[in-house]
PDB file of N, CA and C in Angstrom:
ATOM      1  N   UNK A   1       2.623  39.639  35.954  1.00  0.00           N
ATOM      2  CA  UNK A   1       1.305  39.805  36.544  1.00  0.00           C
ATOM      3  C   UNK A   1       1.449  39.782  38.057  1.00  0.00           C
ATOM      4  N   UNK A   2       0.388  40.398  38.646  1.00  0.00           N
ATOM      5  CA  UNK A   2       0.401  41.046  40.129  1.00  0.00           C
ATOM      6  C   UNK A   2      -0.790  40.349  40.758  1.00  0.00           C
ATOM      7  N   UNK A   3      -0.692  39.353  41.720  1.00  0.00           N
ATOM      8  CA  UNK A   3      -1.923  38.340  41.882  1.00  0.00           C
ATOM      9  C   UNK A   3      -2.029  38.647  43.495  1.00  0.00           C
ATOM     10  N   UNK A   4      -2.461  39.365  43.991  1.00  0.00           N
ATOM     11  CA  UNK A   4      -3.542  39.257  45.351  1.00  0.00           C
ATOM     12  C   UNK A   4      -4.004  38.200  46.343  1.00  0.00           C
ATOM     13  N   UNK A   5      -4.484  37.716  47.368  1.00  0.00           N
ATOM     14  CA  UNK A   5      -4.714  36.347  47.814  1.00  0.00           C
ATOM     15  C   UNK A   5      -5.206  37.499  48.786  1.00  0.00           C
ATOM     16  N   UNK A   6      -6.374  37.320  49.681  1.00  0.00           N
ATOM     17  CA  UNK A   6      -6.958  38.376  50.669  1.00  0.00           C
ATOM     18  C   UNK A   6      -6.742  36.758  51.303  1.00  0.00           C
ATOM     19  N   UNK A   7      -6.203  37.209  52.684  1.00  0.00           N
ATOM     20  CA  UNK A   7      -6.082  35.824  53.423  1.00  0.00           C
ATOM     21  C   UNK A   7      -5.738  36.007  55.045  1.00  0.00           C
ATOM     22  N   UNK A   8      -5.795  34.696  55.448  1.00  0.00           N
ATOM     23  CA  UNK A   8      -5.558  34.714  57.314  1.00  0.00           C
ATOM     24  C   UNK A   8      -4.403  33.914  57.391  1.00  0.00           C
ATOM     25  N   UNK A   9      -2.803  34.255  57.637  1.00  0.00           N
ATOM     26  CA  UNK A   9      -1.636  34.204  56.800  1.00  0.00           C
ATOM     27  C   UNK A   9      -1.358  33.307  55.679  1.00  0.00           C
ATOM     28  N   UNK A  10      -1.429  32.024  55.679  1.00  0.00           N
ATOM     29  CA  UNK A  10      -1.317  31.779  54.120  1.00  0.00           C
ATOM     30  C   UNK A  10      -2.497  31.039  53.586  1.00  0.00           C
ATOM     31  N   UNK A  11      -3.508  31.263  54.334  1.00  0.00           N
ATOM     32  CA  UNK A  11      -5.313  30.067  53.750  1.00  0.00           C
ATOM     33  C   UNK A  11      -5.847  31.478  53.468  1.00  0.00           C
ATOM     34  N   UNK A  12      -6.257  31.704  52.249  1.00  0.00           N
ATOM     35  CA  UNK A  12      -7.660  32.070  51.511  1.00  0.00           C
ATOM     36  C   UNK A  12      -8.600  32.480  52.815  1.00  0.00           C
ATOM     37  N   UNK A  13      -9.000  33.919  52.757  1.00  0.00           N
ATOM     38  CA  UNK A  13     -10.206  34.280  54.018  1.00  0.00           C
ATOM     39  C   UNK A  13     -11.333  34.383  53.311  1.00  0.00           C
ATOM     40  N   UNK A  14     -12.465  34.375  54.010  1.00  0.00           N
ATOM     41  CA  UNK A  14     -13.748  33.939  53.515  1.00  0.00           C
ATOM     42  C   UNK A  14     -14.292  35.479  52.941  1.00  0.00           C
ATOM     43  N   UNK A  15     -13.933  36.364  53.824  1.00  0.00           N
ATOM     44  CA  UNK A  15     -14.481  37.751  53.038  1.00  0.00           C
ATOM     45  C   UNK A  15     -13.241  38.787  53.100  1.00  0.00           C
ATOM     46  N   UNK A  16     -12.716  39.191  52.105  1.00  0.00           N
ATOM     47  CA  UNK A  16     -11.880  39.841  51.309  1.00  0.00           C
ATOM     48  C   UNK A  16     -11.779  41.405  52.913  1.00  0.00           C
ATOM     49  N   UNK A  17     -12.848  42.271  52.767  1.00  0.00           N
ATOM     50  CA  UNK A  17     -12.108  43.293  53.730  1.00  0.00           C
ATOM     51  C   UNK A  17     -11.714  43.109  55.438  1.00  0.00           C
ATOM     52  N   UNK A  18     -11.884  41.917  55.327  1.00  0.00           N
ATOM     53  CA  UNK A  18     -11.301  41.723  56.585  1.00  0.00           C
ATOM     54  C   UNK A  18     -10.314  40.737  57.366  1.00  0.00           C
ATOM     55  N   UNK A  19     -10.186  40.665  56.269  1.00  0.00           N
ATOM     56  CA  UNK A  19      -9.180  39.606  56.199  1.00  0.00           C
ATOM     57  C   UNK A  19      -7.724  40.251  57.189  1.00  0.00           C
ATOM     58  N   UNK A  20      -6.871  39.254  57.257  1.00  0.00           N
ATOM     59  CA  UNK A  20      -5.590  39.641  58.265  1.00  0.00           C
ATOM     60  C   UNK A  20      -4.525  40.705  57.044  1.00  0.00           C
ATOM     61  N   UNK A  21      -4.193  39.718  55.819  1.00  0.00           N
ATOM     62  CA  UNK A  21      -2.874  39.953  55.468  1.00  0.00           C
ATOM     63  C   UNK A  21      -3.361  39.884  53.445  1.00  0.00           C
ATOM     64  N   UNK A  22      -2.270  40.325  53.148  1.00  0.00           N
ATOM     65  CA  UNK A  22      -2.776  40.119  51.575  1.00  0.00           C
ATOM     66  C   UNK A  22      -1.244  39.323  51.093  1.00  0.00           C
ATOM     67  N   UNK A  23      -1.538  38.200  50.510  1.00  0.00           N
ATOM     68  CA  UNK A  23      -0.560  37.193  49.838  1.00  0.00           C
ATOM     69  C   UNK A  23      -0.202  37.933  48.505  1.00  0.00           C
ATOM     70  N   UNK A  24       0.613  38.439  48.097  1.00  0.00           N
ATOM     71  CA  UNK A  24       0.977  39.181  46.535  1.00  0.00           C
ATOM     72  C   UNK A  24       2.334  38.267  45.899  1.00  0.00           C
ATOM     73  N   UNK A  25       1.939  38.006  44.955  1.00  0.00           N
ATOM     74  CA  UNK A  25       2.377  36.973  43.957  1.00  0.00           C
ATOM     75  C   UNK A  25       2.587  37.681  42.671  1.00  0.00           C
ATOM     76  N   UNK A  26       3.686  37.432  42.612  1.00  0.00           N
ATOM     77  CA  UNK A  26       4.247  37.820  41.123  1.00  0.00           C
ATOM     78  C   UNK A  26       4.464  36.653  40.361  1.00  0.00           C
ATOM     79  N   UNK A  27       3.886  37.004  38.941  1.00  0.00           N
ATOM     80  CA  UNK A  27       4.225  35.986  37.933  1.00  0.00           C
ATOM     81  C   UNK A  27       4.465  36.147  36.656  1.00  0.00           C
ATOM     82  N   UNK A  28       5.689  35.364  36.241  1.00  0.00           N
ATOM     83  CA  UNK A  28       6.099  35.416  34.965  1.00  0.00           C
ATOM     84  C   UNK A  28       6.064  33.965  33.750  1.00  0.00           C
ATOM     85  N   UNK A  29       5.591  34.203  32.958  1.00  0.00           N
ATOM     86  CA  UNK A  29       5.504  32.543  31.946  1.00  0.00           C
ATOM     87  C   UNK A  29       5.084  31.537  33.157  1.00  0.00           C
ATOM     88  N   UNK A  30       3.803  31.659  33.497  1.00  0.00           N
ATOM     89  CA  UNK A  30       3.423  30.707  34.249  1.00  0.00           C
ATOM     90  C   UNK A  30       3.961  30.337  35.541  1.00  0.00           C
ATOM     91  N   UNK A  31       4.710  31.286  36.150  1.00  0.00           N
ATOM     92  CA  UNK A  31       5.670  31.020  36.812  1.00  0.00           C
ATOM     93  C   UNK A  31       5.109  32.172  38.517  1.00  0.00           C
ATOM     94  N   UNK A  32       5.283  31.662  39.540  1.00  0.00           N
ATOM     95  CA  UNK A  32       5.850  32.227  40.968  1.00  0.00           C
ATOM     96  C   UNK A  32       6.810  32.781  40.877  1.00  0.00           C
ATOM     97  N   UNK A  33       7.432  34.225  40.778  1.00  0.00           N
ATOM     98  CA  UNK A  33       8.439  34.456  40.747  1.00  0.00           C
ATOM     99  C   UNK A  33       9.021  35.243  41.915  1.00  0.00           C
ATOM    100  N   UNK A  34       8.143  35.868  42.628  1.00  0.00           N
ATOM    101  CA  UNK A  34       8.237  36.457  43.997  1.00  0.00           C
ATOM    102  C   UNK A  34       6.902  36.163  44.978  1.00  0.00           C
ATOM    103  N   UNK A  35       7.259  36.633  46.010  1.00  0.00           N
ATOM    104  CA  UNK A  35       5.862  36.364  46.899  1.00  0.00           C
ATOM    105  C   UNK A  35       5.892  37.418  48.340  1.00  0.00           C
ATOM    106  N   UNK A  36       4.968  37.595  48.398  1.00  0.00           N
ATOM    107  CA  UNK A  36       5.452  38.749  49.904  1.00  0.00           C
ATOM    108  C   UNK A  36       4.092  38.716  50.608  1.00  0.00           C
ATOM    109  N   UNK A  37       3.569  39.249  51.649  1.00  0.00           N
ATOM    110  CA  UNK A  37       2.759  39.094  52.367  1.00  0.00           C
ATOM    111  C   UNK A  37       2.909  40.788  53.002  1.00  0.00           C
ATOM    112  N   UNK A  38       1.845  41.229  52.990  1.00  0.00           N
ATOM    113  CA  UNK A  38       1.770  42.874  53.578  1.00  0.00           C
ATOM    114  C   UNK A  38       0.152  42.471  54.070  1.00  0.00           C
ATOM    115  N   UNK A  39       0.130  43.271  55.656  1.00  0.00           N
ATOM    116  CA  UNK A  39      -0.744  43.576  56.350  1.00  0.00           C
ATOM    117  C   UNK A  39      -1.888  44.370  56.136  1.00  0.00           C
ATOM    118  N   UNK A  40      -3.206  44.229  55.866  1.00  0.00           N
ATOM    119  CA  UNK A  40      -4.669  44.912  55.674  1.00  0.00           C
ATOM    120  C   UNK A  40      -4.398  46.271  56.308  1.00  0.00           C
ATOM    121  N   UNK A  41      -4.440  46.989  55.727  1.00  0.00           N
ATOM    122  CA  UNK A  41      -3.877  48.266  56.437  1.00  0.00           C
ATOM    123  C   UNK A  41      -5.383  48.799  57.094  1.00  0.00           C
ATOM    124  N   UNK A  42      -6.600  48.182  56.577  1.00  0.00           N
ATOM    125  CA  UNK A  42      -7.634  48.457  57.432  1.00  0.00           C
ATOM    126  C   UNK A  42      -8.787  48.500  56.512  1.00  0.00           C
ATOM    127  N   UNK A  43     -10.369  48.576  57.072  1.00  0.00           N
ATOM    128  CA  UNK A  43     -11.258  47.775  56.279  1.00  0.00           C
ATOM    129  C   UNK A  43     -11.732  49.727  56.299  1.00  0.00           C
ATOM    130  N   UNK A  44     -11.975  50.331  55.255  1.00  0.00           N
ATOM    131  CA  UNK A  44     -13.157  51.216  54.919  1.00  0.00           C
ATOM    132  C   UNK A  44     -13.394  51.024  53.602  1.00  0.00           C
ATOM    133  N   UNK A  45     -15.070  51.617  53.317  1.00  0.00           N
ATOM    134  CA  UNK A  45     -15.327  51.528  52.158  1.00  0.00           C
ATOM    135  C   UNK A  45     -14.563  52.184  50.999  1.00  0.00           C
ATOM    136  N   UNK A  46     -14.398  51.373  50.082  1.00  0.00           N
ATOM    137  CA  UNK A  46     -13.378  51.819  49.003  1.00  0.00           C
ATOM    138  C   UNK A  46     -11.904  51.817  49.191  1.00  0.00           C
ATOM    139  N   UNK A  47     -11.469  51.613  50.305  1.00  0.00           N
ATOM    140  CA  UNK A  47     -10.053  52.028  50.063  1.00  0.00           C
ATOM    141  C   UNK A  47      -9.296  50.774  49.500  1.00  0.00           C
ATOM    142  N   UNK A  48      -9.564  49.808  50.139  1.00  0.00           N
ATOM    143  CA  UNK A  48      -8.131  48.614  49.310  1.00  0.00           C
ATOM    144  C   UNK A  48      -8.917  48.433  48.400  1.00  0.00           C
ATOM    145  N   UNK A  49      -9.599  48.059  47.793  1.00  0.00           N
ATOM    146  CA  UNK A  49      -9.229  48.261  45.838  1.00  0.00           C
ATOM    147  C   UNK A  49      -8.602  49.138  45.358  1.00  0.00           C
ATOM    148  N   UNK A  50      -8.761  50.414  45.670  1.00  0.00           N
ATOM    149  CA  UNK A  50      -7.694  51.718  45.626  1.00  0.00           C
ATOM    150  C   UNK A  50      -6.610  51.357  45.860  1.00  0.00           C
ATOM    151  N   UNK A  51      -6.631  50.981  46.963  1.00  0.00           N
ATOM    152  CA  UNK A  51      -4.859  50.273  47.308  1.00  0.00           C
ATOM    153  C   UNK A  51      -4.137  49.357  47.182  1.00  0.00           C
ATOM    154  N   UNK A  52      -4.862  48.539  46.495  1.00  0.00           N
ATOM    155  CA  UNK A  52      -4.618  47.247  45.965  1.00  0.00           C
ATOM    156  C   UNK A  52      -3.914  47.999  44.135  1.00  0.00           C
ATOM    157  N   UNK A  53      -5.045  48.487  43.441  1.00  0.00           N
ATOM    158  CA  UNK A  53      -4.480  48.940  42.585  1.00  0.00           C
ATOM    159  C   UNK A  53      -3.152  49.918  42.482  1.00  0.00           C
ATOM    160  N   UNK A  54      -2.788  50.472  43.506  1.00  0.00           N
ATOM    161  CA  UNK A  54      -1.686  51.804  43.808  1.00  0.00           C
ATOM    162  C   UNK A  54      -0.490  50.669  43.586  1.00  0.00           C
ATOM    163  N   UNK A  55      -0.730  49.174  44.241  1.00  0.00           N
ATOM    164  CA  UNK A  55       0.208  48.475  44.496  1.00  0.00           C
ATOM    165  C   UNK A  55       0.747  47.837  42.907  1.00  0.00           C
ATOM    166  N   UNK A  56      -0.105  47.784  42.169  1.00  0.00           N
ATOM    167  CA  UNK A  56      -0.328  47.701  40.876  1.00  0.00           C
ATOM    168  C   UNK A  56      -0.974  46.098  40.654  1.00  0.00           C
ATOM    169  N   UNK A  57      -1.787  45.782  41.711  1.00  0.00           N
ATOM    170  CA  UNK A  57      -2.333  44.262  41.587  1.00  0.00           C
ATOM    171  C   UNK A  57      -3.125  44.287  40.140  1.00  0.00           C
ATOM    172  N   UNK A  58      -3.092  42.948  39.017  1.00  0.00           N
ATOM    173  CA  UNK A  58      -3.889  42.823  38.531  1.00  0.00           C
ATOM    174  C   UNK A  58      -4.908  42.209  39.065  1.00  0.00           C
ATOM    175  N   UNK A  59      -4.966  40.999  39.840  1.00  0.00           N
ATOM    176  CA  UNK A  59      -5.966  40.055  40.416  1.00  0.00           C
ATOM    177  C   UNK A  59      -6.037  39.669  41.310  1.00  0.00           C
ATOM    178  N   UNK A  60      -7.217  39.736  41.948  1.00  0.00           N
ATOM    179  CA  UNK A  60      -7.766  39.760  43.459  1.00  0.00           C
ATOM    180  C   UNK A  60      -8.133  38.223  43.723  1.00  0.00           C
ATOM    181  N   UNK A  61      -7.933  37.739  44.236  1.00  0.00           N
ATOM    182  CA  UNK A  61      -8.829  36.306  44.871  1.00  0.00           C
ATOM    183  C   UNK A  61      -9.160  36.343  46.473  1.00  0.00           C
ATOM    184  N   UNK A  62     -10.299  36.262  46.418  1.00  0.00           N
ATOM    185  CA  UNK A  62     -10.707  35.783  47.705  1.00  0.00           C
ATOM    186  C   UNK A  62     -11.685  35.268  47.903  1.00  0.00           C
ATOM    187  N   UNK A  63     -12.692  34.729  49.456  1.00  0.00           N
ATOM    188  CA  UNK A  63     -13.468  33.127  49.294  1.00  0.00           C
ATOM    189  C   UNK A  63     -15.145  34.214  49.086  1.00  0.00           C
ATOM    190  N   UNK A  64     -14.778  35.610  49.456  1.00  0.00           N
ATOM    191  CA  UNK A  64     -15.605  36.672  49.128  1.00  0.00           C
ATOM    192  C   UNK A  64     -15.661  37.913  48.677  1.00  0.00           C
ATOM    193  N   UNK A  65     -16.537  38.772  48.407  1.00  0.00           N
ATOM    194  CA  UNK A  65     -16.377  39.965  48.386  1.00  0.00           C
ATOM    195  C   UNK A  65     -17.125  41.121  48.985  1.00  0.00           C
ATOM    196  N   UNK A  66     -17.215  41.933  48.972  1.00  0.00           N
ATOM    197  CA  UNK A  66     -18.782  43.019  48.766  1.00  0.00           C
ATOM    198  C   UNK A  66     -18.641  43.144  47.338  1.00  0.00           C
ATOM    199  N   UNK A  67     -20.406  43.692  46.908  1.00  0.00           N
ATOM    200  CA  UNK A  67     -20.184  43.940  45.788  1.00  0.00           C
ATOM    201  C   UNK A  67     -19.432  45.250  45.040  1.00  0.00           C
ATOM    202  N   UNK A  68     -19.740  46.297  46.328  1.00  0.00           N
ATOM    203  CA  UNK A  68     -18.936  47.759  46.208  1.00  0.00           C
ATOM    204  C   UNK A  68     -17.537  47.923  45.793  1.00  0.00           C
ATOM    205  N   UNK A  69     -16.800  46.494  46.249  1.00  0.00           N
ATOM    206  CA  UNK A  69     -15.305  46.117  46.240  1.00  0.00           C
ATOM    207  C   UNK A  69     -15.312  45.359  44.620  1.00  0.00           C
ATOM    208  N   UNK A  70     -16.242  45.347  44.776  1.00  0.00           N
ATOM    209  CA  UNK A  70     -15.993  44.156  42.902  1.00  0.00           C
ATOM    210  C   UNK A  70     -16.383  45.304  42.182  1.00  0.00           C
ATOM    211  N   UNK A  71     -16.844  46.150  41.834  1.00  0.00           N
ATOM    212  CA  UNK A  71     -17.497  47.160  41.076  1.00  0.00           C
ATOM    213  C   UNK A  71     -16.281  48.404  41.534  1.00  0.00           C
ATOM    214  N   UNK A  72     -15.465  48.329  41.748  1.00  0.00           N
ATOM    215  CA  UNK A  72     -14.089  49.288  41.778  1.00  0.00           C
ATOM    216  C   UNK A  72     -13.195  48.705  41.424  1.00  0.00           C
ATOM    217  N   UNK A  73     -13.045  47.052  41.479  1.00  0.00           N
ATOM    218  CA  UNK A  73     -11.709  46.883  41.064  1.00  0.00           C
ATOM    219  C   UNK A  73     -12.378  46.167  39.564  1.00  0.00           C
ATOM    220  N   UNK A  74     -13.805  46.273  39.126  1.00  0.00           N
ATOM    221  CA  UNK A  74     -13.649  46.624  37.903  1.00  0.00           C
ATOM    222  C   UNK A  74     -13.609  47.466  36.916  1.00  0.00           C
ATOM    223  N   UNK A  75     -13.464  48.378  37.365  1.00  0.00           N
ATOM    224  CA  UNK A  75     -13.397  49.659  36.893  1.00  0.00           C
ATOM    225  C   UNK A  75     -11.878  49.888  36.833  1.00  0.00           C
ATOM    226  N   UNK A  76     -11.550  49.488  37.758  1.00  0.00           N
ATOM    227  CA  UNK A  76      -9.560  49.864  37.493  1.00  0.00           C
ATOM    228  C   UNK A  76      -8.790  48.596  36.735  1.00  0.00           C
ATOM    229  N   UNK A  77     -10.286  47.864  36.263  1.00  0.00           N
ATOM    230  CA  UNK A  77      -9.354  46.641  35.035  1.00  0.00           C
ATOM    231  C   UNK A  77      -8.743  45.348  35.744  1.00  0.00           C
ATOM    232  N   UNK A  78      -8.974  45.350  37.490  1.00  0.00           N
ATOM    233  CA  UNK A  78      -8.457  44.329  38.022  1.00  0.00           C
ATOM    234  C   UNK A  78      -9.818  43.634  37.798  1.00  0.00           C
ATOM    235  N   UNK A  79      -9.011  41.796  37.777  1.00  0.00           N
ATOM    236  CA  UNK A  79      -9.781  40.383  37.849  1.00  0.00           C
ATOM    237  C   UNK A  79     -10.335  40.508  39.082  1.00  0.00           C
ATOM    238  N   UNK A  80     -11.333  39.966  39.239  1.00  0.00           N
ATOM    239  CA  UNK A  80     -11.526  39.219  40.778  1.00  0.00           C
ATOM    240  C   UNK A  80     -12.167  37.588  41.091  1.00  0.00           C
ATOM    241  N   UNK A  81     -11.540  37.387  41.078  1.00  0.00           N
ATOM    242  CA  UNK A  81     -11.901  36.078  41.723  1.00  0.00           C
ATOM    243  C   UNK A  81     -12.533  35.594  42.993  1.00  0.00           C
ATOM    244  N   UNK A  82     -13.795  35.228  43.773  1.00  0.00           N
ATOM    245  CA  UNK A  82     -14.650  34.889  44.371  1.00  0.00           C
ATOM    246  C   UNK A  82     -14.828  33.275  44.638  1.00  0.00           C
ATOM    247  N   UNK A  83     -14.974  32.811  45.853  1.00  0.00           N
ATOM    248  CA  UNK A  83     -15.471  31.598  45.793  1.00  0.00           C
ATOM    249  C   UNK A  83     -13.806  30.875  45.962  1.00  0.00           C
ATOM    250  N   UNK A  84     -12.954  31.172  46.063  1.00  0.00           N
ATOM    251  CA  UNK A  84     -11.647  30.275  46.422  1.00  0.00           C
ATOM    252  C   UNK A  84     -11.563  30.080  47.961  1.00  0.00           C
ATOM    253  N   UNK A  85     -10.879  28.716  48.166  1.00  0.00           N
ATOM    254  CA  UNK A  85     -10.648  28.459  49.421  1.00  0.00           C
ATOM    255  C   UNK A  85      -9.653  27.807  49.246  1.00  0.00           C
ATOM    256  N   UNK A  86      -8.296  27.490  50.498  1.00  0.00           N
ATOM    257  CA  UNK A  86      -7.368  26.574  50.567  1.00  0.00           C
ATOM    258  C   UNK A  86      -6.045  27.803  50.591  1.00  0.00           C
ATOM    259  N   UNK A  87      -5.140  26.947  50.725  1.00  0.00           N
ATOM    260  CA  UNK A  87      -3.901  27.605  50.614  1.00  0.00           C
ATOM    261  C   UNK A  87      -3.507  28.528  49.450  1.00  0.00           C
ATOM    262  N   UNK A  88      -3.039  29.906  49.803  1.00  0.00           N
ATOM    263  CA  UNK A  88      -2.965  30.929  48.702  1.00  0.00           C
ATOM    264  C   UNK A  88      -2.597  30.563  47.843  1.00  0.00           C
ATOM    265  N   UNK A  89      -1.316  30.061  48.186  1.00  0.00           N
ATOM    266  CA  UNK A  89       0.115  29.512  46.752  1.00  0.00           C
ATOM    267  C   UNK A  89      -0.542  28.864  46.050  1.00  0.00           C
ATOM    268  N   UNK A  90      -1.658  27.341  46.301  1.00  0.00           N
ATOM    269  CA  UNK A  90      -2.075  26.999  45.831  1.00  0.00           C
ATOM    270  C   UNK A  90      -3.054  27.408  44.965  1.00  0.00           C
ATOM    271  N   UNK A  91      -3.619  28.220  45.400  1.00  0.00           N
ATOM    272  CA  UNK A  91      -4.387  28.860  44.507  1.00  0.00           C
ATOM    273  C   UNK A  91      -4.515  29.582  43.561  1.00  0.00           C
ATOM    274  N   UNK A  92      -3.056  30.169  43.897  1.00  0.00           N
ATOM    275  CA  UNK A  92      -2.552  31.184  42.658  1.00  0.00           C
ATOM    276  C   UNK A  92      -1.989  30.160  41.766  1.00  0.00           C
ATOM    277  N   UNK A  93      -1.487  29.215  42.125  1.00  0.00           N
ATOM    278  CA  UNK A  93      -1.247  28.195  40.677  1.00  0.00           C
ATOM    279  C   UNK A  93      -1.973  27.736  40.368  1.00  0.00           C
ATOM    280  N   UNK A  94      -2.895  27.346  40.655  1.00  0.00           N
ATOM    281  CA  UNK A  94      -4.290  26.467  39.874  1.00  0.00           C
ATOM    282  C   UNK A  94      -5.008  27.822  39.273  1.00  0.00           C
ATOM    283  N   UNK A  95      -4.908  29.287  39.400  1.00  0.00           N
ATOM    284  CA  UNK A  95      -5.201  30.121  38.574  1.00  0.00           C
ATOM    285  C   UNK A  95      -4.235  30.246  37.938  1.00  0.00           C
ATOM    286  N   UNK A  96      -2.915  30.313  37.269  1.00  0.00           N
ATOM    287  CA  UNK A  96      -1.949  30.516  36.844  1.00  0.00           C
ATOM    288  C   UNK A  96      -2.544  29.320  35.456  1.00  0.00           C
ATOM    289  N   UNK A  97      -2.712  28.248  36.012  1.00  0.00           N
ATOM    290  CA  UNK A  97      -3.009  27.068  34.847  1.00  0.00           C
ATOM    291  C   UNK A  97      -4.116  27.118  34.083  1.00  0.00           C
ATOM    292  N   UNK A  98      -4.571  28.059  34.956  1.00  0.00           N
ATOM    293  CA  UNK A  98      -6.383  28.401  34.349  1.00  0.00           C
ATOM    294  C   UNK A  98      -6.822  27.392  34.578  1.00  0.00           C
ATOM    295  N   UNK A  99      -7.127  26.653  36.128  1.00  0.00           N
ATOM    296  CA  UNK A  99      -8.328  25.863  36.625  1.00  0.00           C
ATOM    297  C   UNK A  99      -8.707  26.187  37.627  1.00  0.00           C
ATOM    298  N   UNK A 100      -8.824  27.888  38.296  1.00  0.00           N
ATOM    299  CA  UNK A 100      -9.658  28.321  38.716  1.00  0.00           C
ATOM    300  C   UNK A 100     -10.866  29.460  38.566  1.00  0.00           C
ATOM    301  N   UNK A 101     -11.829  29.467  38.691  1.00  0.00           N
ATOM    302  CA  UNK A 101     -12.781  30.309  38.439  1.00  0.00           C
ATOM    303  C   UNK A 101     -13.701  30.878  39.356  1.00  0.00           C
ATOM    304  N   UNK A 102     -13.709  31.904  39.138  1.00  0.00           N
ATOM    305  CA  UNK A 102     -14.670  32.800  39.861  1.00  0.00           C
ATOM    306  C   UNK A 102     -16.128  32.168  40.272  1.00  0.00           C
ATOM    307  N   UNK A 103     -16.831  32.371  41.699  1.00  0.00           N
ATOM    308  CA  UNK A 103     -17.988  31.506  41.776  1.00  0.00           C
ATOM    309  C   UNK A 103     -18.669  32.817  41.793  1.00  0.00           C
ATOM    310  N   UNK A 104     -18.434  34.144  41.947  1.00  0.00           N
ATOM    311  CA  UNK A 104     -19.472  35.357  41.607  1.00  0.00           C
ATOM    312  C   UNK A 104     -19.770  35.659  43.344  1.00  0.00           C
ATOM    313  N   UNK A 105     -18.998  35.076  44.237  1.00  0.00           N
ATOM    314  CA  UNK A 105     -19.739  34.846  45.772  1.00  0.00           C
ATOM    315  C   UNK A 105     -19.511  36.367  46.147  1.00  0.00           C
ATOM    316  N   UNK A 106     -20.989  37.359  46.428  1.00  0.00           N
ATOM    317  CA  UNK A 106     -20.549  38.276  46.807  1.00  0.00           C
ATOM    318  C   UNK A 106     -21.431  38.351  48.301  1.00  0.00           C
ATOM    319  N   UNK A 107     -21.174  39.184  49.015  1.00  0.00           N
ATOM    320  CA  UNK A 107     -21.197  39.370  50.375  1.00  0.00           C
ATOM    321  C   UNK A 107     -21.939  41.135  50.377  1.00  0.00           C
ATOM    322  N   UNK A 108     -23.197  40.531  50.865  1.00  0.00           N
ATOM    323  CA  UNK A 108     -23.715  41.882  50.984  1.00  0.00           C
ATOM    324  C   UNK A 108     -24.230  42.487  52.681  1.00  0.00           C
ATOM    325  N   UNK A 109     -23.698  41.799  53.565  1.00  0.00           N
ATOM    326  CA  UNK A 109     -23.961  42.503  54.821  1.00  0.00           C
ATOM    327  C   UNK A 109     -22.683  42.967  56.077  1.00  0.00           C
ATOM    328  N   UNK A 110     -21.723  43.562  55.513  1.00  0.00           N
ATOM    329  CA  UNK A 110     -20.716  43.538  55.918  1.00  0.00           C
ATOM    330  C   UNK A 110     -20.271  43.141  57.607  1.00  0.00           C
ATOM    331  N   UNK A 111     -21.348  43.919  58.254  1.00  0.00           N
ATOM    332  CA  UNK A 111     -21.498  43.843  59.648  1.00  0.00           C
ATOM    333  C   UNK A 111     -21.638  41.795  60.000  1.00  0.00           C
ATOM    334  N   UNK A 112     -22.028  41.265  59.416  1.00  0.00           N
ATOM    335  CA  UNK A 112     -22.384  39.853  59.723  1.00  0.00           C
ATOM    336  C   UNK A 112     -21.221  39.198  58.980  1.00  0.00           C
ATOM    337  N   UNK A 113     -20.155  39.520  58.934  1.00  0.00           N
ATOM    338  CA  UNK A 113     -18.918  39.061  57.669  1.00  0.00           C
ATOM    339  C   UNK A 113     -18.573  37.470  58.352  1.00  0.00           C
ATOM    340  N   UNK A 114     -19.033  36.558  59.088  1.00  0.00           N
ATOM    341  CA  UNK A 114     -18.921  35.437  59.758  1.00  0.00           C
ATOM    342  C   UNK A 114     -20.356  34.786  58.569  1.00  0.00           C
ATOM    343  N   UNK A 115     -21.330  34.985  58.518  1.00  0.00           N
ATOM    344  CA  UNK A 115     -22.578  34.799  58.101  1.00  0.00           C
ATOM    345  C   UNK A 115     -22.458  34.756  56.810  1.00  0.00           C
ATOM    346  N   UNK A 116     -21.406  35.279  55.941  1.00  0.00           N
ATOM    347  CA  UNK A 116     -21.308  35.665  54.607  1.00  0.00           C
ATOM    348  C   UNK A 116     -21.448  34.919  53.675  1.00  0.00           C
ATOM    349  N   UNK A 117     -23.170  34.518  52.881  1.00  0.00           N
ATOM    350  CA  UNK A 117     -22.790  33.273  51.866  1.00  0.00           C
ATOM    351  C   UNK A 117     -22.104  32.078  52.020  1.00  0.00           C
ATOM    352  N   UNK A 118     -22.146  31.834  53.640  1.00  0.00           N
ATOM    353  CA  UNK A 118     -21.746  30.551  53.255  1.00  0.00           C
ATOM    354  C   UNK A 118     -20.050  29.885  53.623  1.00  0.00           C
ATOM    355  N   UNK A 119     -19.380  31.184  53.319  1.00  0.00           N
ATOM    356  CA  UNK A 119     -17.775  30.696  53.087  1.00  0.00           C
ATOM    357  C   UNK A 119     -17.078  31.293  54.144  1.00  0.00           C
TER     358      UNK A 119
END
């Protein structure tokens, strides 16, 4: 499995397209098995879920979303996860164990992405 972290280098960012860097985590039997970090290649509508999927991510986490961005990467069968905060690694293992869950936090004013729900 192909796990995502939208982040500001290794803490969880509050809204997914604007974030600095994307944390990508590979995992096998419960396991971290690689880890790499690649740069937001840039915020337009639609493209990194597109490119997230090209990369072959199954699951997205981040502390937000838009909803435009959740409604494409469900359509291409990726998870998303909403509402996380804290250190990536960490987070991808406490999803790995299944004790994290989606809070649904979506972000609908992109221009105000500081303002966003909260996170």
């Amino acid at each position: 499995m192909k796990i995502a972290v939208a982040s500001e280098n290794k803490i969880v960012t509050g809204h997914f397209g604007h974030c600095q860097n994307f944390n990508i985590f590979v995992t096998d039997n419960d396991q971290i098995i690689s880890r790499e970090s690649i740069p937001n290649p840039g915020h337009k509508p639609g493209f990194l879920p597109n490119y997230l999927n090209e990369l072959g991510v199954n699951v997205i986490i981040s502390g937000g979303m838009g909803g435009s961005a959740i409604s494409i990467f469900n359509e291409k069968g990726i998870e998303v996860i909403t509402g996380a905060k804290g250190n990536a690694e960490d987070v991808v293992t406490s999803y790995i164990k299944g004790q994290l869950k989606s809070t649904g936090s979506v972000c609908n004013e992109h221009q105000h992405h500081n303002e966003c729900g909260g996170h």
